[in-house]
Protein backbone atom coordinates (compact mmCIF):
# COMPACT_ATOMS: atom_id res chain seq x y z
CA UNK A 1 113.41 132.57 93.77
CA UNK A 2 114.81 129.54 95.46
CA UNK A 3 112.18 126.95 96.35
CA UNK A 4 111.76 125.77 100.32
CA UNK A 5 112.15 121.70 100.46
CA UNK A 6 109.20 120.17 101.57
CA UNK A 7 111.24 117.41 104.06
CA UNK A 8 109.54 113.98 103.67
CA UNK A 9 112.34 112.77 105.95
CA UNK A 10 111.68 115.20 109.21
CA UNK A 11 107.56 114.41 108.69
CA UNK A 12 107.76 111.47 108.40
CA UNK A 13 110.05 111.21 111.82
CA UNK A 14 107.89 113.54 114.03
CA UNK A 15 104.37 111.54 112.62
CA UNK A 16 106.43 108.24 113.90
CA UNK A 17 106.87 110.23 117.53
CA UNK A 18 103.07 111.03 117.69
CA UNK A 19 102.62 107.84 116.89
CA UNK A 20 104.12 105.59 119.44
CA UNK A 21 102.66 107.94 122.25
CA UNK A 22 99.68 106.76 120.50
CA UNK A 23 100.38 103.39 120.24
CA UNK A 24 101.86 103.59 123.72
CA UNK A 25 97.89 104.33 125.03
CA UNK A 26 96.51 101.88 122.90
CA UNK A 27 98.50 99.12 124.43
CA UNK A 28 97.61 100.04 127.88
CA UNK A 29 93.87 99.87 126.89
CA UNK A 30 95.09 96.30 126.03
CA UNK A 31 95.51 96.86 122.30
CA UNK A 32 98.53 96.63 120.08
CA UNK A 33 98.06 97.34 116.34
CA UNK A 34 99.06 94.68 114.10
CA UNK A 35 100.32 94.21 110.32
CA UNK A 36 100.60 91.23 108.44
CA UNK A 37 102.93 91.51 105.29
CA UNK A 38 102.34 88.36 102.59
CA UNK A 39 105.32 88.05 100.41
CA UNK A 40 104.83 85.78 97.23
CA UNK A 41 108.23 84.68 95.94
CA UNK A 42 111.48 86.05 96.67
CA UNK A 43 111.98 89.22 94.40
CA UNK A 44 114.81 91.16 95.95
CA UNK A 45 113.26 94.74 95.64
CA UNK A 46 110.47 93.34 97.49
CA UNK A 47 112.21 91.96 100.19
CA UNK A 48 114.09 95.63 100.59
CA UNK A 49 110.56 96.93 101.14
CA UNK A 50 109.33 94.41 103.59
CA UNK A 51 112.04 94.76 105.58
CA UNK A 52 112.04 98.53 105.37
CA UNK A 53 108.42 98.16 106.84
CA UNK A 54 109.73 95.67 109.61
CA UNK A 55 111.78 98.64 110.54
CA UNK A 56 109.16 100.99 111.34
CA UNK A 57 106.86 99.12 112.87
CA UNK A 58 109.44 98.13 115.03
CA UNK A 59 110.33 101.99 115.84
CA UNK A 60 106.81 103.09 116.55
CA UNK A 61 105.27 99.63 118.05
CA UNK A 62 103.50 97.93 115.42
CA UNK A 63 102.96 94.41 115.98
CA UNK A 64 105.15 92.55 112.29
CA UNK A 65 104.32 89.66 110.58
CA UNK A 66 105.83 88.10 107.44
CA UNK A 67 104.16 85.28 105.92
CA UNK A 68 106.02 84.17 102.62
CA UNK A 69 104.73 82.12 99.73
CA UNK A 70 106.27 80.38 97.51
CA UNK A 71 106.63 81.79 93.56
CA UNK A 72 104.37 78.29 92.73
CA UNK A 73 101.96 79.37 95.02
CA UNK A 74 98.29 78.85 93.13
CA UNK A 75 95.36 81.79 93.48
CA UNK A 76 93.42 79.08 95.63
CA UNK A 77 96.06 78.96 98.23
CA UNK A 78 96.94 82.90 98.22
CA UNK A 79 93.29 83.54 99.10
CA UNK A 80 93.33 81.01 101.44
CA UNK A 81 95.96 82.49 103.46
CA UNK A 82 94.52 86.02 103.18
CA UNK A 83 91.07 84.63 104.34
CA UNK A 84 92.97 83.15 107.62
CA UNK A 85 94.63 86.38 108.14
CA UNK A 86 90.73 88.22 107.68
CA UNK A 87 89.34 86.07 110.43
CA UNK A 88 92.71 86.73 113.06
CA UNK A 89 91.42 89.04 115.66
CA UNK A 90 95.03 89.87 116.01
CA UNK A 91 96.13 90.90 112.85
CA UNK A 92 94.85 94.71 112.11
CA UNK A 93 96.24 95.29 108.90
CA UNK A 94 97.67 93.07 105.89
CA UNK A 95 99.10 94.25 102.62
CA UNK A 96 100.22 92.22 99.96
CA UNK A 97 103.41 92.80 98.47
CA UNK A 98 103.66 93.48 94.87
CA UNK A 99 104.50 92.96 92.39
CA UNK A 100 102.43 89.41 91.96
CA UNK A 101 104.17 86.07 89.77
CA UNK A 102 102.89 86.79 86.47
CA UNK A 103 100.30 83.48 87.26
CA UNK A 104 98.44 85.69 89.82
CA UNK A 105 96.32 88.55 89.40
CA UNK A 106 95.79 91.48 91.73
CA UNK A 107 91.89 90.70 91.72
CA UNK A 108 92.86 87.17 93.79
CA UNK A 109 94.21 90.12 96.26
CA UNK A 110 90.96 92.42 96.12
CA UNK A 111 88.33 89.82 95.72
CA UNK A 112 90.23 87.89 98.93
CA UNK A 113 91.06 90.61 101.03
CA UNK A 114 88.51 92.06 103.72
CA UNK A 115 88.60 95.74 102.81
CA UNK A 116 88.69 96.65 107.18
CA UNK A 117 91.93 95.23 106.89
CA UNK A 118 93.23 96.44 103.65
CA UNK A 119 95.58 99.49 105.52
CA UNK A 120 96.85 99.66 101.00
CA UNK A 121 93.87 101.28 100.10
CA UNK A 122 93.75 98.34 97.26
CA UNK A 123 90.30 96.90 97.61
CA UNK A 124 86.85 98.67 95.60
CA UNK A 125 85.34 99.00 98.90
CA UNK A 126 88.10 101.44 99.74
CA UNK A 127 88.42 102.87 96.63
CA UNK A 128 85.00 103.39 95.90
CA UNK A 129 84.52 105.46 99.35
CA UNK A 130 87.92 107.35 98.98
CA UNK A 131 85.97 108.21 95.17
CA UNK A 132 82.64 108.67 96.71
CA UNK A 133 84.64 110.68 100.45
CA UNK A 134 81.69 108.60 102.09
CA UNK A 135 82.44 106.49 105.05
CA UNK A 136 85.58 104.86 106.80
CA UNK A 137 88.15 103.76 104.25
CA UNK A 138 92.14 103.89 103.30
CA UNK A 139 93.48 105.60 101.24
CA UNK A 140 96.77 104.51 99.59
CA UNK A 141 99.73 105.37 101.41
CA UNK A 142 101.66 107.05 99.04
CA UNK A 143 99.34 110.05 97.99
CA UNK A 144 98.45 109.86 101.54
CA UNK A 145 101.48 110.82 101.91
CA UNK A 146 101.92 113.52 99.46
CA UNK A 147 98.81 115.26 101.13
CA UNK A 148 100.22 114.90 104.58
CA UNK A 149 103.13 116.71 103.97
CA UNK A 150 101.52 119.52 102.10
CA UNK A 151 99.10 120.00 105.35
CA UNK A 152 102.28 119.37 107.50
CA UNK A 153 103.35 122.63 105.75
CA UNK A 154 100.18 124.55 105.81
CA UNK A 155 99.62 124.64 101.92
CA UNK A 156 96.68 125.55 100.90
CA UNK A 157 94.58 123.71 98.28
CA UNK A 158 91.04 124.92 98.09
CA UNK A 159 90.09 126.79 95.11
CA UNK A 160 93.80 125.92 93.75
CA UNK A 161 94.49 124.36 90.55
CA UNK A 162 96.00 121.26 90.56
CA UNK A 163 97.82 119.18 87.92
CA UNK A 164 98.08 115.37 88.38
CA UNK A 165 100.85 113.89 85.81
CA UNK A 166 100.17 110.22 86.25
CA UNK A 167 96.71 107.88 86.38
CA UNK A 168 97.77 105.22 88.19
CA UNK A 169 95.08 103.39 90.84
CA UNK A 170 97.78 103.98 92.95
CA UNK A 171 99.13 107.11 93.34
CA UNK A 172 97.44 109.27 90.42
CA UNK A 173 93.55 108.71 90.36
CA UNK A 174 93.55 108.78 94.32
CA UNK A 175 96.01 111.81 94.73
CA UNK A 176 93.70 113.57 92.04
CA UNK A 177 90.46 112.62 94.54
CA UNK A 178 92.06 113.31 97.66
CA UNK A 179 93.08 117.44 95.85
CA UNK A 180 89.63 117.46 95.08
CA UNK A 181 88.13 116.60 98.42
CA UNK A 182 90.40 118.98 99.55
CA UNK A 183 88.12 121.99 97.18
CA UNK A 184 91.15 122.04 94.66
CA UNK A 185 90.29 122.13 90.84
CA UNK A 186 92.08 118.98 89.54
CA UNK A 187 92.84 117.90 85.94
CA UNK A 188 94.85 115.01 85.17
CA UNK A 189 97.23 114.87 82.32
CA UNK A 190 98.84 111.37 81.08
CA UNK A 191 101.06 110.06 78.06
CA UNK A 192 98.05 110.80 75.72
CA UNK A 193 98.02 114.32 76.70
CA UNK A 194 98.74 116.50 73.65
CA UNK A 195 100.64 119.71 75.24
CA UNK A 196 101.69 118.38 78.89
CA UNK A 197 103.47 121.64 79.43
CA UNK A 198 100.65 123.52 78.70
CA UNK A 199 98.60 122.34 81.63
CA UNK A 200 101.37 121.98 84.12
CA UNK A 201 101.91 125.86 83.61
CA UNK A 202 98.40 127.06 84.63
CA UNK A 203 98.69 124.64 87.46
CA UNK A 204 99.51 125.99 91.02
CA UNK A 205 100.14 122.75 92.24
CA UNK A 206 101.93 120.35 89.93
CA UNK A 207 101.82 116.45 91.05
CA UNK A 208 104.37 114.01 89.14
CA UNK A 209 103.89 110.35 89.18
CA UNK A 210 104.79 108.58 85.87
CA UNK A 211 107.50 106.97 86.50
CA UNK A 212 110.11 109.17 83.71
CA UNK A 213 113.04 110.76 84.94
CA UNK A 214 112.55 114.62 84.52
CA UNK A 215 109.74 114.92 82.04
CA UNK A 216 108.55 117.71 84.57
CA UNK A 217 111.15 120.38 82.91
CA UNK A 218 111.60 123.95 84.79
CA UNK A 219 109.99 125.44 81.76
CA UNK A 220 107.05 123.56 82.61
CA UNK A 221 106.25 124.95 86.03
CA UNK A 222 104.32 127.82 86.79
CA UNK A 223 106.31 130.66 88.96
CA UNK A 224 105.85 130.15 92.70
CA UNK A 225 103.76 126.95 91.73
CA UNK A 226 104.09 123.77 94.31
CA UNK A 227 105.64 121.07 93.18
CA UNK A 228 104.90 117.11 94.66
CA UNK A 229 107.41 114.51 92.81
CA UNK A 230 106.76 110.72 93.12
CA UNK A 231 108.95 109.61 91.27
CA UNK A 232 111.60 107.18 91.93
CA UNK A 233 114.11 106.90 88.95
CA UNK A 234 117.41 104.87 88.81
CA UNK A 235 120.21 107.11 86.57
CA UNK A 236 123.53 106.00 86.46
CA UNK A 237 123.49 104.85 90.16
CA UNK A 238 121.40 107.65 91.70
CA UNK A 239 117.76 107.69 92.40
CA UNK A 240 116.28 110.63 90.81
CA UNK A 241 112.31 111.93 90.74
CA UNK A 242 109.92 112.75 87.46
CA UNK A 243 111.11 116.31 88.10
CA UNK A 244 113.88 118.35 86.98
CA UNK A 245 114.55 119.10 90.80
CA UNK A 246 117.06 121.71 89.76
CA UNK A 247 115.50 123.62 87.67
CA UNK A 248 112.01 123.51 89.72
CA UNK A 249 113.87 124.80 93.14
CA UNK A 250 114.74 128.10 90.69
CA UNK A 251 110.90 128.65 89.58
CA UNK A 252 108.76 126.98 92.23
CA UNK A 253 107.97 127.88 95.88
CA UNK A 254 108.03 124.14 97.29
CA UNK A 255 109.31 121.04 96.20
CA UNK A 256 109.83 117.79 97.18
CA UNK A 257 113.50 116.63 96.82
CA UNK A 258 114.17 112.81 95.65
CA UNK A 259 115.23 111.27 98.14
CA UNK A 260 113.86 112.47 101.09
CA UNK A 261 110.32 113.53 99.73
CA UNK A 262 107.07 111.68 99.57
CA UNK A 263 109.16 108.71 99.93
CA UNK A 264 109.93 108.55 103.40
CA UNK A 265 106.26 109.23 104.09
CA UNK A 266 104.63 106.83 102.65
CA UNK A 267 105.69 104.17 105.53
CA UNK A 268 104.67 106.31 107.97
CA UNK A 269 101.18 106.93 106.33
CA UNK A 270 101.18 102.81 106.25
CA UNK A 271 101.49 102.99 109.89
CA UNK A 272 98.75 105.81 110.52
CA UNK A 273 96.43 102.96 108.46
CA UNK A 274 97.02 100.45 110.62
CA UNK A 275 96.71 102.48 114.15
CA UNK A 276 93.60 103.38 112.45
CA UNK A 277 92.26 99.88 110.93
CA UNK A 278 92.65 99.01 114.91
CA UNK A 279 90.58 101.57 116.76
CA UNK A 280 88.25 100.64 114.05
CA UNK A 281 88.10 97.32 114.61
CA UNK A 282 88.16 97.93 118.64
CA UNK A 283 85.46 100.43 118.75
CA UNK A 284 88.25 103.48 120.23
């Protein structure tokens, strides 16, 4: 058996079409979605990132913003500029950019941040309905993602079993809730779990987001199973997944390479947020 890819990169690409069509309408009913990005400090992976997202939003129509802060910046003045950016009609969507200085916590972010505009799926308001699947809310991008492109390929989930290697608020505990709203049977496994392998072989669908280079092995994967990697792993100058890709494309029926997997999707989920966060906040 020789796995089919799942291809993050040609998703991703047609969801970006659909969306500037959409967009497109939007700004002829006089509306133009809108993302503000706050940067705090000048950490270099970050800046990649931001202007990564600068990038898309510029391909599908998405109004940019950067504001930066200074590393000094205090958790009075941070919430400060997120409250001015919750009362600007013409900002959408705002997403800090982490990671924080080590002087501010993520709950200045959350307890700031009005949760219509939170297109990161970051604040309790969001998480809380994404837990409760009550409501209009976000849902992180990046297991957004992850679902997207297993519904992009018609895989099934209800009644499945699922595996999700990873707890993070994140990517694991919301890619666990959004398999279960989706009727799957969902157990998640972490570094405390006794026999990982165990679990991962009675799992249909196997979900990787831990952050360790291969600690899915090819033993560990159930024939024909579906594999989703999040991982993003530097080795030796090459960006590798938490999956032995390898060895999974021998044993499973999909899989999501590294690159080119639930990584180019999660910018394009970012962008489906915001479209959304603004026909929210317009009444279409």
């Amino acid at each position: 058996m020789t796995a089919e890819i799942l291809d993050g990169r040609a998703v991703a690409k047609t969801i970006q079409a659909e969306l500037k069509i959409e967009i497109a309408e939007m700004a002829e009913a006089g509306v133009v979605p809108a993302l503000a990005v706050v940067q705090v400090g000048e950490d270099p992976a970050s800046a990649w990132y931001v202007g990564q997202i600068r990038k898309i939003c510029k391909r599908v129509g998405v109004t940019f913003r950067l504001d930066t802060l200074s590393d000094s910046t205090t958790s009075e003045a941070l919430a400060s500029a997120l409250d001015g950016l919750n009362n600007d009609a013409g900002i959408h969507g705002v997403i800090v950019q982490m990671p924080l200085p080590r002087h501010l916590s993520q709950e200045v972010v959350t307890d700031a941040l009005d949760p219509r505009k939170d297109v990161d799926g970051i604040h309790p308001v969001n998480a809380g309905r994404l837990f409760q699947n009550s409501g209009d809310y976000f849902s992180p991008a990046t297991p957004a993602g992850g679902m997207e492109l297993m519904r992009r390929y018609s895989i099934e989930l209800k009644g499945k079993r699922a595996v999700m290697v990873g707890r993070s608020n994140i990517v694991g505990r919301p890619m666990a809730m959004l398999m279960l709203h989706q009727h799957a049977t969902v157990v998640i496994c972490h570094s405390r779990t006794p026999d990982l392998g165990e679990e991962t072989r009675r799992a249909d669908i196997v979900v990787a987001a831990v952050g360790r280079p291969s600690i899915i092995t090819g033993d560990m994967i159930r024939p024909g199973a579906v594999v989703i990697d999040f991982g993003a792993n530097v080795v030796e100058d090459s960006l590798v997944g938490d999956v032995d890709s390898e060895a999974a494309m021998e044993v499973a029926s999909y899989v999501t390479p590294v690159p080119g997997g639930t990584g180019p999707m999660t910018n394009a989920m970012l962008m489906m947020n915001v479209v959304s966060a603004a026909k929210r906040q317009h009444g279409l």
